[in-house]
Protein backbone atom coordinates (compact mmCIF):
# COMPACT_ATOMS: atom_id res chain seq x y z
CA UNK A 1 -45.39 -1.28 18.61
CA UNK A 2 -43.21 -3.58 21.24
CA UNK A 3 -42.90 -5.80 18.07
CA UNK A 4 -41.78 -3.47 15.62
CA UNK A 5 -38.86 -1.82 17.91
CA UNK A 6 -37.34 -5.00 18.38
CA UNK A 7 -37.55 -5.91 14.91
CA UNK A 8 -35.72 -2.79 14.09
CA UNK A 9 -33.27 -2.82 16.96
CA UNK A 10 -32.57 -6.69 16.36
CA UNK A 11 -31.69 -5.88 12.72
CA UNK A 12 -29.37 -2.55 13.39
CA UNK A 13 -27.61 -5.18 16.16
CA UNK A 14 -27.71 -7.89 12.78
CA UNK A 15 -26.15 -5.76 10.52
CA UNK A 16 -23.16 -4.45 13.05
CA UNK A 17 -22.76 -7.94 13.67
CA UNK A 18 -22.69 -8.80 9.91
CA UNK A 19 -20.06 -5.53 9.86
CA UNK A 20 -17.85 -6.77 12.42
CA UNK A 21 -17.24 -10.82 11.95
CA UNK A 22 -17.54 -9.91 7.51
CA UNK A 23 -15.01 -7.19 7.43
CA UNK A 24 -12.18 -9.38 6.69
CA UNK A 25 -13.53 -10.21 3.33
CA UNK A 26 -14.72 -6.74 2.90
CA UNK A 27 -11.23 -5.50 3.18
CA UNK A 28 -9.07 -7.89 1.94
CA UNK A 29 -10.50 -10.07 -1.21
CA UNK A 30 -6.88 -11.35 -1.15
CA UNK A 31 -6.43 -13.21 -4.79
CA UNK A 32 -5.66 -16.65 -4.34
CA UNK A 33 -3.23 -17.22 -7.58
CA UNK A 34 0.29 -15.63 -8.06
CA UNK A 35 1.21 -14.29 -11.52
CA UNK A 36 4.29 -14.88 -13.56
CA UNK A 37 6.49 -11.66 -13.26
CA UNK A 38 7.87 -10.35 -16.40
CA UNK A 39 10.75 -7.99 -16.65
CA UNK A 40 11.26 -5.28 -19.43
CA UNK A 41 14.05 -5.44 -21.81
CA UNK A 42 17.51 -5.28 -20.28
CA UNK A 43 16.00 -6.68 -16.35
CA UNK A 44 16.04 -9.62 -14.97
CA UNK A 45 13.93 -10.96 -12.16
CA UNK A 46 14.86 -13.30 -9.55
CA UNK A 47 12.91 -14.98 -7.11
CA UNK A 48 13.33 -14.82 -3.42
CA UNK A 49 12.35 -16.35 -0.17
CA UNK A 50 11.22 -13.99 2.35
CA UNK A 51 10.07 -14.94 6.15
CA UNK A 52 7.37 -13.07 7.73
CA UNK A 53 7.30 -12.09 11.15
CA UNK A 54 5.88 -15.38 12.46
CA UNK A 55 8.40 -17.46 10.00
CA UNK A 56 5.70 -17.86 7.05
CA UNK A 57 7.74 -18.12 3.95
CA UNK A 58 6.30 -15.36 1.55
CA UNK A 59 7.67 -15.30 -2.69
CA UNK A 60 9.28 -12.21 -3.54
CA UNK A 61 10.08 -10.92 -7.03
CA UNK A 62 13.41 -8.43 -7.17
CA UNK A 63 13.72 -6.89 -10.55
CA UNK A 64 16.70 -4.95 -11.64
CA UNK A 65 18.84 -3.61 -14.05
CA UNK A 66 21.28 -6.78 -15.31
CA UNK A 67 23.75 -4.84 -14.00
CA UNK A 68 25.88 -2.72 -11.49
CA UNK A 69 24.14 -1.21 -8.29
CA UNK A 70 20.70 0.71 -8.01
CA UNK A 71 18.68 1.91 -5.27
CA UNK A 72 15.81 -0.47 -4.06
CA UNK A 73 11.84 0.24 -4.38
CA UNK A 74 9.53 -2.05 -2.82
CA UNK A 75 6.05 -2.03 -3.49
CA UNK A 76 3.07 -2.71 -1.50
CA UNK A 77 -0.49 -3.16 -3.50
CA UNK A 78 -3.85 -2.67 -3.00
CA UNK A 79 -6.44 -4.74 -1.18
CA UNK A 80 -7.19 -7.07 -4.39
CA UNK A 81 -3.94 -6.95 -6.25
CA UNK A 82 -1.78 -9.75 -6.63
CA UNK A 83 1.60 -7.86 -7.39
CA UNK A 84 3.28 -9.55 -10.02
CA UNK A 85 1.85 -7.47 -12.84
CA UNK A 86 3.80 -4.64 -12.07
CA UNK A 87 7.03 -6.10 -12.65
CA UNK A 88 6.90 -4.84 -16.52
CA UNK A 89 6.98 -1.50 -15.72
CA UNK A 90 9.76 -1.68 -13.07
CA UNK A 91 11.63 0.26 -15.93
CA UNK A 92 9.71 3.37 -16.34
CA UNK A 93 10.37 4.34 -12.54
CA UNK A 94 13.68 4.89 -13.25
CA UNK A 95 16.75 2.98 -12.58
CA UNK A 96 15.20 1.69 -9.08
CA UNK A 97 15.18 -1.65 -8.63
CA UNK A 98 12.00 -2.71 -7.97
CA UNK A 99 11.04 -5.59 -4.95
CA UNK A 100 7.19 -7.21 -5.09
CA UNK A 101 5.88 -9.18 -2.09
CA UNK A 102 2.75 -10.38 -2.10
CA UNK A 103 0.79 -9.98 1.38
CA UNK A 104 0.03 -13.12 3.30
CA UNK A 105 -2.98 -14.82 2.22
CA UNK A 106 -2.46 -13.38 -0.93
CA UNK A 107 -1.28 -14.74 -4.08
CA UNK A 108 -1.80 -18.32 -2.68
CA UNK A 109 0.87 -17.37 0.66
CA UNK A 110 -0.36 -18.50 3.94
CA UNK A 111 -1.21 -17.15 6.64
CA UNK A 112 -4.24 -14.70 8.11
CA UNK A 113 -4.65 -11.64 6.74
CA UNK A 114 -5.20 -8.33 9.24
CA UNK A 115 -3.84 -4.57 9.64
CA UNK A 116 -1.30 -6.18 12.12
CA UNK A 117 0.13 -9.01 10.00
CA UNK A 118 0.62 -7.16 6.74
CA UNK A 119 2.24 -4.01 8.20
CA UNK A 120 4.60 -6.79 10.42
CA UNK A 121 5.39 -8.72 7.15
CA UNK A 122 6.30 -5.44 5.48
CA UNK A 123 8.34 -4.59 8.21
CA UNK A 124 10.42 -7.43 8.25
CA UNK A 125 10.53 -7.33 4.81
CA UNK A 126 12.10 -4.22 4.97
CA UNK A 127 14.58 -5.29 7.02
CA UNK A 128 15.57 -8.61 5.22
CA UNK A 129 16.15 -6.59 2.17
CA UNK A 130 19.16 -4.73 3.20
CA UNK A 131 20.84 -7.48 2.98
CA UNK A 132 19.92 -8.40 -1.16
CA UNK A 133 23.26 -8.46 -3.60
CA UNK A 134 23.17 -5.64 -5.99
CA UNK A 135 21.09 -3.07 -4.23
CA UNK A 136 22.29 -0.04 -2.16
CA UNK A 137 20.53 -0.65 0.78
CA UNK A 138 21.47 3.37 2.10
CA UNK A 139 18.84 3.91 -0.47
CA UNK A 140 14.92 2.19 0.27
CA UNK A 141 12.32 3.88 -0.70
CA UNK A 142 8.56 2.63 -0.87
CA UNK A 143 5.64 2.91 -3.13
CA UNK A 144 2.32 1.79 -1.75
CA UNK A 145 -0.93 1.66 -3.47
CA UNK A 146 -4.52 1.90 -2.22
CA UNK A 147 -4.22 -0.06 0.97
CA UNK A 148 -0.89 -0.17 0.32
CA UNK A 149 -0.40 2.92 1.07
CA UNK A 150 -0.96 2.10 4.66
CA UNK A 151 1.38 -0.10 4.86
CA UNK A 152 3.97 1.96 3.22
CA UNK A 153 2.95 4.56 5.56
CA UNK A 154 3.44 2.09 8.81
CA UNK A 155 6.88 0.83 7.52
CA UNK A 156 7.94 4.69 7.09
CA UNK A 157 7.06 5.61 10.54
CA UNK A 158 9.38 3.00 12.13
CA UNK A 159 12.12 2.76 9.44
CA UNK A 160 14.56 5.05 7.32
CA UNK A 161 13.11 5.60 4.32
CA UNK A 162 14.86 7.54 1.31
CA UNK A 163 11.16 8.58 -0.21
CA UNK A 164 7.61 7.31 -0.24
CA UNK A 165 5.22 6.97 -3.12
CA UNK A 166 1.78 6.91 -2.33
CA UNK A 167 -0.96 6.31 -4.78
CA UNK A 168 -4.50 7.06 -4.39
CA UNK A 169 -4.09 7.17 -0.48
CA UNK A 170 -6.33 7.43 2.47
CA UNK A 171 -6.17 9.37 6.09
CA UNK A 172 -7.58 6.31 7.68
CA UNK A 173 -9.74 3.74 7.26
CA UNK A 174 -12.17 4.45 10.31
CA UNK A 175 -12.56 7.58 8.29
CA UNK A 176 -13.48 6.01 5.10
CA UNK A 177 -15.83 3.24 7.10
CA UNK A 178 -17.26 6.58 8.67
CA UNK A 179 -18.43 8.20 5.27
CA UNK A 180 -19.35 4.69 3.66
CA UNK A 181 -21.38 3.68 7.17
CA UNK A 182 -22.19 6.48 9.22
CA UNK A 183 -25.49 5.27 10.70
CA UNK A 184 -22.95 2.60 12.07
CA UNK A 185 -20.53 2.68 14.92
CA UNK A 186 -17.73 1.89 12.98
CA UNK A 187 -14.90 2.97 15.13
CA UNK A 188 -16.00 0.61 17.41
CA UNK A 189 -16.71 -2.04 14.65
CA UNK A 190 -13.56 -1.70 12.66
CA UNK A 191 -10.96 -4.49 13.25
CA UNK A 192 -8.45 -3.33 10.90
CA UNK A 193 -8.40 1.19 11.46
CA UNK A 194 -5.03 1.61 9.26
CA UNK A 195 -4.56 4.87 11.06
CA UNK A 196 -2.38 6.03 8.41
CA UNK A 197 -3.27 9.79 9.44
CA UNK A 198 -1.91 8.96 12.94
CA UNK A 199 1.65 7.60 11.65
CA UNK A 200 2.44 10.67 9.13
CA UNK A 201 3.92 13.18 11.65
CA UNK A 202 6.52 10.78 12.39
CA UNK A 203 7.68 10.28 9.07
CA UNK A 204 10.43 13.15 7.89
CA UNK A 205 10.78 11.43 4.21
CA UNK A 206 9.66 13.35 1.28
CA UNK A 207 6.36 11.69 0.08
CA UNK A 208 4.87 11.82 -3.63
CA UNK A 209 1.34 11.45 -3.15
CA UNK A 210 -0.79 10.36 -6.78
CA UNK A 211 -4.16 11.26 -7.04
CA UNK A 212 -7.12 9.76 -8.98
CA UNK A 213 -10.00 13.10 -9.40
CA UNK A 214 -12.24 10.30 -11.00
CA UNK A 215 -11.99 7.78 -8.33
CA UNK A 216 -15.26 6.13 -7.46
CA UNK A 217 -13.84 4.05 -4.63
CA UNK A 218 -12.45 7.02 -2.24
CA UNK A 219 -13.18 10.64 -2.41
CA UNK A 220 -10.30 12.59 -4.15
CA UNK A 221 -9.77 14.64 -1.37
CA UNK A 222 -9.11 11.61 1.00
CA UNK A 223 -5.83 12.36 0.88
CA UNK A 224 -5.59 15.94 2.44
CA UNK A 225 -5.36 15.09 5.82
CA UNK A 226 -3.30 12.62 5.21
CA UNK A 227 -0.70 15.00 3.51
CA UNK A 228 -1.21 17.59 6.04
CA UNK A 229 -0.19 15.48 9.24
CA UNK A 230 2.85 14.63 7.30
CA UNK A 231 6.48 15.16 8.76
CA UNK A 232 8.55 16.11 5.65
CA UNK A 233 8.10 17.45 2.40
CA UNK A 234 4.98 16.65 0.22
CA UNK A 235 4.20 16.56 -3.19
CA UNK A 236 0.49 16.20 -4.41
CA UNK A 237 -0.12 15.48 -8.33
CA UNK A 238 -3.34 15.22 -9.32
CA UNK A 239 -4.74 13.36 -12.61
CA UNK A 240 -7.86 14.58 -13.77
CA UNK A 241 -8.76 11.73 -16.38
CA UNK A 242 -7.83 8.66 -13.81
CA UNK A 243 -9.90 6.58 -11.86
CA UNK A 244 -9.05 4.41 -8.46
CA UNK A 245 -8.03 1.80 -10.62
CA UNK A 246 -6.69 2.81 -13.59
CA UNK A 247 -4.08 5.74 -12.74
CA UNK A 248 -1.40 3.06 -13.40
CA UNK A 249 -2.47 3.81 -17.23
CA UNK A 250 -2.96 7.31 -17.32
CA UNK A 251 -0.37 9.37 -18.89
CA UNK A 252 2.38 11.05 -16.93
CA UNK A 253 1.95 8.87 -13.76
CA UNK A 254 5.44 6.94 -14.16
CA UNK A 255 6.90 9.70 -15.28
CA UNK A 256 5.98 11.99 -12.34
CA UNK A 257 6.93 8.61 -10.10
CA UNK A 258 10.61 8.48 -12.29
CA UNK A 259 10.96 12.44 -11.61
CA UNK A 260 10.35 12.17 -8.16
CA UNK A 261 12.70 9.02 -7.17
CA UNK A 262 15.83 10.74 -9.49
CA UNK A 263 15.06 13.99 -7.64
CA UNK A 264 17.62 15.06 -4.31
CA UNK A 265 16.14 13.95 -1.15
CA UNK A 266 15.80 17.59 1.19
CA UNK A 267 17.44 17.49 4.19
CA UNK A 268 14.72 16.67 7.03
């Protein structure tokens, strides 16, 4: 009997061991190979050199009209994305221009990748692109995707955003660990929490929040917390049809992202 409750007890104290030194892989299954941006008819796309936090130089992509001023977008991706792909459709959000950064580690960057690094990088980010030619920088807004939209959340709470975009987002990740793990102690496992739930009532920015009713990843109604804590306006659409990883494709979802972005920002 002695036997048998230590083999069970040694393999509960495996597995939360496996949980805690693997999560990093887990979480970010950061692709290793940059793409080749392509911008739609009438844009052009330069490349830029960005330093992170801790002076790692990270690749950006800033695609614009060819001409005159426009408002700035930047764009934060999902745990597996490598950004570039996106850059084609820069057009259909309107006449934003649109900036792609892909996270360290990602998209063959260096550097570690954690909760604290990206949402640093994204924050300096931020910062360094006030200063790009041909953008109004009175006018950021941010668009962040999956895990993303953690990030976008963390650079909203400590920055002046015009508007944030968030696509199939998530109250936290402890929560999602929770549901996915719960005969685990995850909150005491979890490296990375991306407390995004936390960080909302600080933000006063009108948020557009995109969500998948198919998604097989996170539960639709993830987001509902999240959009409750908020600080400033909210806007839910939902897409019946779409899945975690295909809303990008489903009809309507630029144009509701267009509509939002032309729309007036309320006063907070």
């Amino acid at each position: 009997m002695k036997s048998i409750l230590f083999i069970i007890v040694a393999s509960y104290a495996g597995l939360c061991l496996l949980l805690y030194f693997k999560q990093g892989s887990l979480i970010f299954p950061a692709p290793q190979t940059a793409g080749k941006p392509q911008a739609p008819t009438g844009w052009v796309v330069e490349t830029l050199q960005f330093k992170s936090h801790d002076q790692l130089a990270l690749t950006a992509w800033l695609v614009r009209p060819s001409t005159g001023m426009a408002p700035l977008l930047i764009y934060f991706g999902g745990n597996a994305e490598e950004v570039s792909w996106t850059a084609l459709n820069a057009d259909r959000a309107g006449a934003h221009a649109l900036l792609l950064v892909n996270y360290r580690g990602y998209g063959g960057h260096p550097g570690d990748v954690s909760e604290a690094g990206l949402v640093a990088d994204a924050l300096s980010v931020f910062d360094q692109a006030k200063a790009l030619t041909n953008i109004r920088n009175d006018r950021i807004s941010i668009h962040g995707r999956s895990l993303g939209s953690a990030v976008a959340v963390a650079v909203a709470a400590a920055r002046p955003v015009d508007k944030v975009i968030l696509t199939t987002p998530f109250d936290s990740l402890r929560a999602i660990a929770g549901n996915a793990y719960p005969y685990l102690p995850t909150s005491w496992l979890l490296q990375h929490p991306f407390d995004s739930v936390m960080r909302a009532p600080q933000v006063k920015a009108p948020v557009l929040v995109l969500v998948a009713d198919r998604d097989q990843i996170m539960r639709p109604n993830q987001h509902e917390a999240l959009a409750k804590a908020w600080g400033g306006p909210v806007q839910i659409k939902r897409f019946a049809t779409a899945d975690h990883n295909d809303i990008p494709e489903t009809a309507g979802y630029w144009d509701t992202i267009a509509a939002f972005l032309k729309s007036s920002s309320p006063a907070p």
